[in-house]
Structure formats: C-alpha cells, structure tokens
C-alpha atoms as a PDB file:
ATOM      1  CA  UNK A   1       0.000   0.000   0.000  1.00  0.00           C
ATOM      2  CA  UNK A   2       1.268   3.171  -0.945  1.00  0.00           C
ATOM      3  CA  UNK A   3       0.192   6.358   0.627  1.00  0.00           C
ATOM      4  CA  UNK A   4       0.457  10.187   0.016  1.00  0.00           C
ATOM      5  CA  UNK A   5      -1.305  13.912   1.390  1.00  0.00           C
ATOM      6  CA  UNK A   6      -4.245  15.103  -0.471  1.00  0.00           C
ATOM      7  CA  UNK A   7      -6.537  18.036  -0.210  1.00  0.00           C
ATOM      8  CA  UNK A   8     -10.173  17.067   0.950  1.00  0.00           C
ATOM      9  CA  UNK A   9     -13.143  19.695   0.706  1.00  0.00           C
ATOM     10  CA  UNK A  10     -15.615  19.292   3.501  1.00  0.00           C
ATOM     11  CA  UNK A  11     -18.556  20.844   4.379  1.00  0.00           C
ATOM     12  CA  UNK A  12     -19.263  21.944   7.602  1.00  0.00           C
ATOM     13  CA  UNK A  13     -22.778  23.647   8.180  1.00  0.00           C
ATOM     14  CA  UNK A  14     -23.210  25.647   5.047  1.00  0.00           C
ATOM     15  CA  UNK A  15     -19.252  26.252   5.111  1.00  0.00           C
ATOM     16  CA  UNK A  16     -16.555  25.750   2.374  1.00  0.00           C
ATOM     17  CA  UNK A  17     -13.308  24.403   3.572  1.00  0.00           C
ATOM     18  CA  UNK A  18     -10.011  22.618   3.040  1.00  0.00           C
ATOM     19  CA  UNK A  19      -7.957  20.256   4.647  1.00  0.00           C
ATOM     20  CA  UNK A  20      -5.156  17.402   3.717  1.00  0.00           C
ATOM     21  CA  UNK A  21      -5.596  13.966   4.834  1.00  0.00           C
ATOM     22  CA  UNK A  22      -3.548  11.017   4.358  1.00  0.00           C
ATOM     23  CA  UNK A  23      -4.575   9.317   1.492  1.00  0.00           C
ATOM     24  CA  UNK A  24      -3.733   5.059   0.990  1.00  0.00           C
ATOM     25  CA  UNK A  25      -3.997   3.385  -2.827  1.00  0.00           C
ATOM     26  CA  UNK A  26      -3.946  -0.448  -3.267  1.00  0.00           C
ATOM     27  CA  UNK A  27      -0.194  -0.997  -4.902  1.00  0.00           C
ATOM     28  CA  UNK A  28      -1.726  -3.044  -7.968  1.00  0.00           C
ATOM     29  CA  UNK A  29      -4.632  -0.932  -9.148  1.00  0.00           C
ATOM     30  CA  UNK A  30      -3.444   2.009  -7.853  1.00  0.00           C
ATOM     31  CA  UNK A  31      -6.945   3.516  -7.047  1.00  0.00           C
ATOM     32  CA  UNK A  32      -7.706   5.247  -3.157  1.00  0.00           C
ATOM     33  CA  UNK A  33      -8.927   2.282  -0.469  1.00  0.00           C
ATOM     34  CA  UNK A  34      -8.844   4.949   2.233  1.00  0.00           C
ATOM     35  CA  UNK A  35      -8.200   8.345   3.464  1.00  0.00           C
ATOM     36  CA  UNK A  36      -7.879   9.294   7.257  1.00  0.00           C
ATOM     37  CA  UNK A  37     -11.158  10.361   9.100  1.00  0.00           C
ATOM     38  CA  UNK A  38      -9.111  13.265  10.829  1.00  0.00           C
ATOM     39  CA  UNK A  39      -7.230  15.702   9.145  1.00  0.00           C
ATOM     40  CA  UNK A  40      -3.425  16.148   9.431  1.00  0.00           C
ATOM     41  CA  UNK A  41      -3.923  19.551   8.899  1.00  0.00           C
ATOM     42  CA  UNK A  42      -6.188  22.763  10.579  1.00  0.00           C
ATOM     43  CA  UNK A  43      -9.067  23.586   7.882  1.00  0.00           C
ATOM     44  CA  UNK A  44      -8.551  26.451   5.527  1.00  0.00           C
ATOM     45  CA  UNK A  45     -11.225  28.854   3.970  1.00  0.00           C
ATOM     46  CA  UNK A  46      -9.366  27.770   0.652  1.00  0.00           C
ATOM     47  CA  UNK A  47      -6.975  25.579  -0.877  1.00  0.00           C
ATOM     48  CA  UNK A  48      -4.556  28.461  -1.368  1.00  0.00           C
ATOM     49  CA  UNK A  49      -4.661  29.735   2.447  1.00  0.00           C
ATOM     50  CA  UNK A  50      -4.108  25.603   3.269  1.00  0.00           C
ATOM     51  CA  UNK A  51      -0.825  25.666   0.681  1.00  0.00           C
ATOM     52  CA  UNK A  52      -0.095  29.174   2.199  1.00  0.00           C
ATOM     53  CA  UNK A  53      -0.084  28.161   5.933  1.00  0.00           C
ATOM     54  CA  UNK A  54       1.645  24.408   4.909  1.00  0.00           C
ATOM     55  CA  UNK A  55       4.436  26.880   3.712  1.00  0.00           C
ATOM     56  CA  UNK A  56       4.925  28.648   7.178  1.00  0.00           C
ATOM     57  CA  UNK A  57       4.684  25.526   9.172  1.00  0.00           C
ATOM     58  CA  UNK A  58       7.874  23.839   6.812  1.00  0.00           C
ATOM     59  CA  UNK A  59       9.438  27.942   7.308  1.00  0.00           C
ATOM     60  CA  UNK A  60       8.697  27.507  10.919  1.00  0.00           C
ATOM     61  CA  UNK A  61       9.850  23.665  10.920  1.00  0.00           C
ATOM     62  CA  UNK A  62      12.969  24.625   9.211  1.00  0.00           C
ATOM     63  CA  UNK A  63      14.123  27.865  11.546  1.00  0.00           C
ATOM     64  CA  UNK A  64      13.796  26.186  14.215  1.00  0.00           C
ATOM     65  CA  UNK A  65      15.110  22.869  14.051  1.00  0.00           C
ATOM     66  CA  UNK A  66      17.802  23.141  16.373  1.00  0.00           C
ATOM     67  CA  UNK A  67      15.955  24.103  19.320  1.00  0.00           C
ATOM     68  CA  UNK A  68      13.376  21.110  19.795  1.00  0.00           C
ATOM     69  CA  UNK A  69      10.804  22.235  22.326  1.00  0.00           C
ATOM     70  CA  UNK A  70       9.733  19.749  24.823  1.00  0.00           C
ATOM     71  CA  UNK A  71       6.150  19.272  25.352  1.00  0.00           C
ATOM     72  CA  UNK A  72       5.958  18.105  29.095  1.00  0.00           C
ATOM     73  CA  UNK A  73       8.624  20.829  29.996  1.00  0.00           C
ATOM     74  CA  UNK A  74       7.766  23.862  31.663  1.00  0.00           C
ATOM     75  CA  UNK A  75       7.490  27.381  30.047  1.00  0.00           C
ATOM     76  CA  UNK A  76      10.977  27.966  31.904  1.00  0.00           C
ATOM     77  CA  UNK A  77      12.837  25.031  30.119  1.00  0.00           C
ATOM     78  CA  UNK A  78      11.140  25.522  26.655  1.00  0.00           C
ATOM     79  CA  UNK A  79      12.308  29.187  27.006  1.00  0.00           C
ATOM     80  CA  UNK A  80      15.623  27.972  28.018  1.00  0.00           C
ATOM     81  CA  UNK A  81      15.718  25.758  25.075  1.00  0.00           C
ATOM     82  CA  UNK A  82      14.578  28.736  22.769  1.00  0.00           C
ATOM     83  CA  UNK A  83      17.599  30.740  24.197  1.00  0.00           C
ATOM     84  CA  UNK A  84      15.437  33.163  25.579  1.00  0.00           C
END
C-alpha cells in the first residue's frame, strides 16, 4: 500500500473548507482504499490559504530545528531551550 497527502473539501454547516488527509492506494490498481477520518492539517477557507499556511509551518519547521521544544517541559525550560 502506498500512501500520500491530499486536499479534501468538507462541508461543515453551510461552510466551504479545506484540509489534507492522508490518502492510501492499493499498490496493484493504484486507485484510493482509504483516506484518514481526521485531518493532518487545521481547515482552511481555501486551498490556497491551506498551501499558504503548509508553507509557514515547513518555514517555521525549518528555523527552528535546532531548538526542539519539549512538550511536558515547563514554560521555563522551553524558554531555556529557545535561548530566551
């Protein structure tokens, strides 16, 4: 089974929006068997605002890279961490 990210449109209420999920295909036919019921990503109002705020989560991702945050720390370590 191969898998990649694809962008899903939902409809929530009367609202428009946008979100990736993980996306599997069966290896011989190559057609989708399944997506994730959650999405891996926040919704977006459109597909370009999802691509826009993928881009400053890898910018983000990227920067910061060398200073791992801890999530069980406490505000002082994390800050300590950040250098701050």
């Amino acid at each position: 089974m191969t898998w990649n990210n694809r962008i899903y449109r939902h409809i929530i209420g009367s609202k428009e929006c946008f979100a990736l999920h993980e996306t599997f295909y069966n290896n011989e036919t190559g057609l989708i068997e399944s997506w994730t019921e959650v999405p891996v990503t926040e919704f977006s109002d459109s597909i370009d605002e999802l691509i826009q705020d993928l881009e400053q989560k890898l910018t983000d991702a990227k920067r910061f890279r060398n200073a791992v945050l801890l999530p069980n720390a406490n505000v002082d370590e994390n800050n300590l961490i950040s250098g701050k």
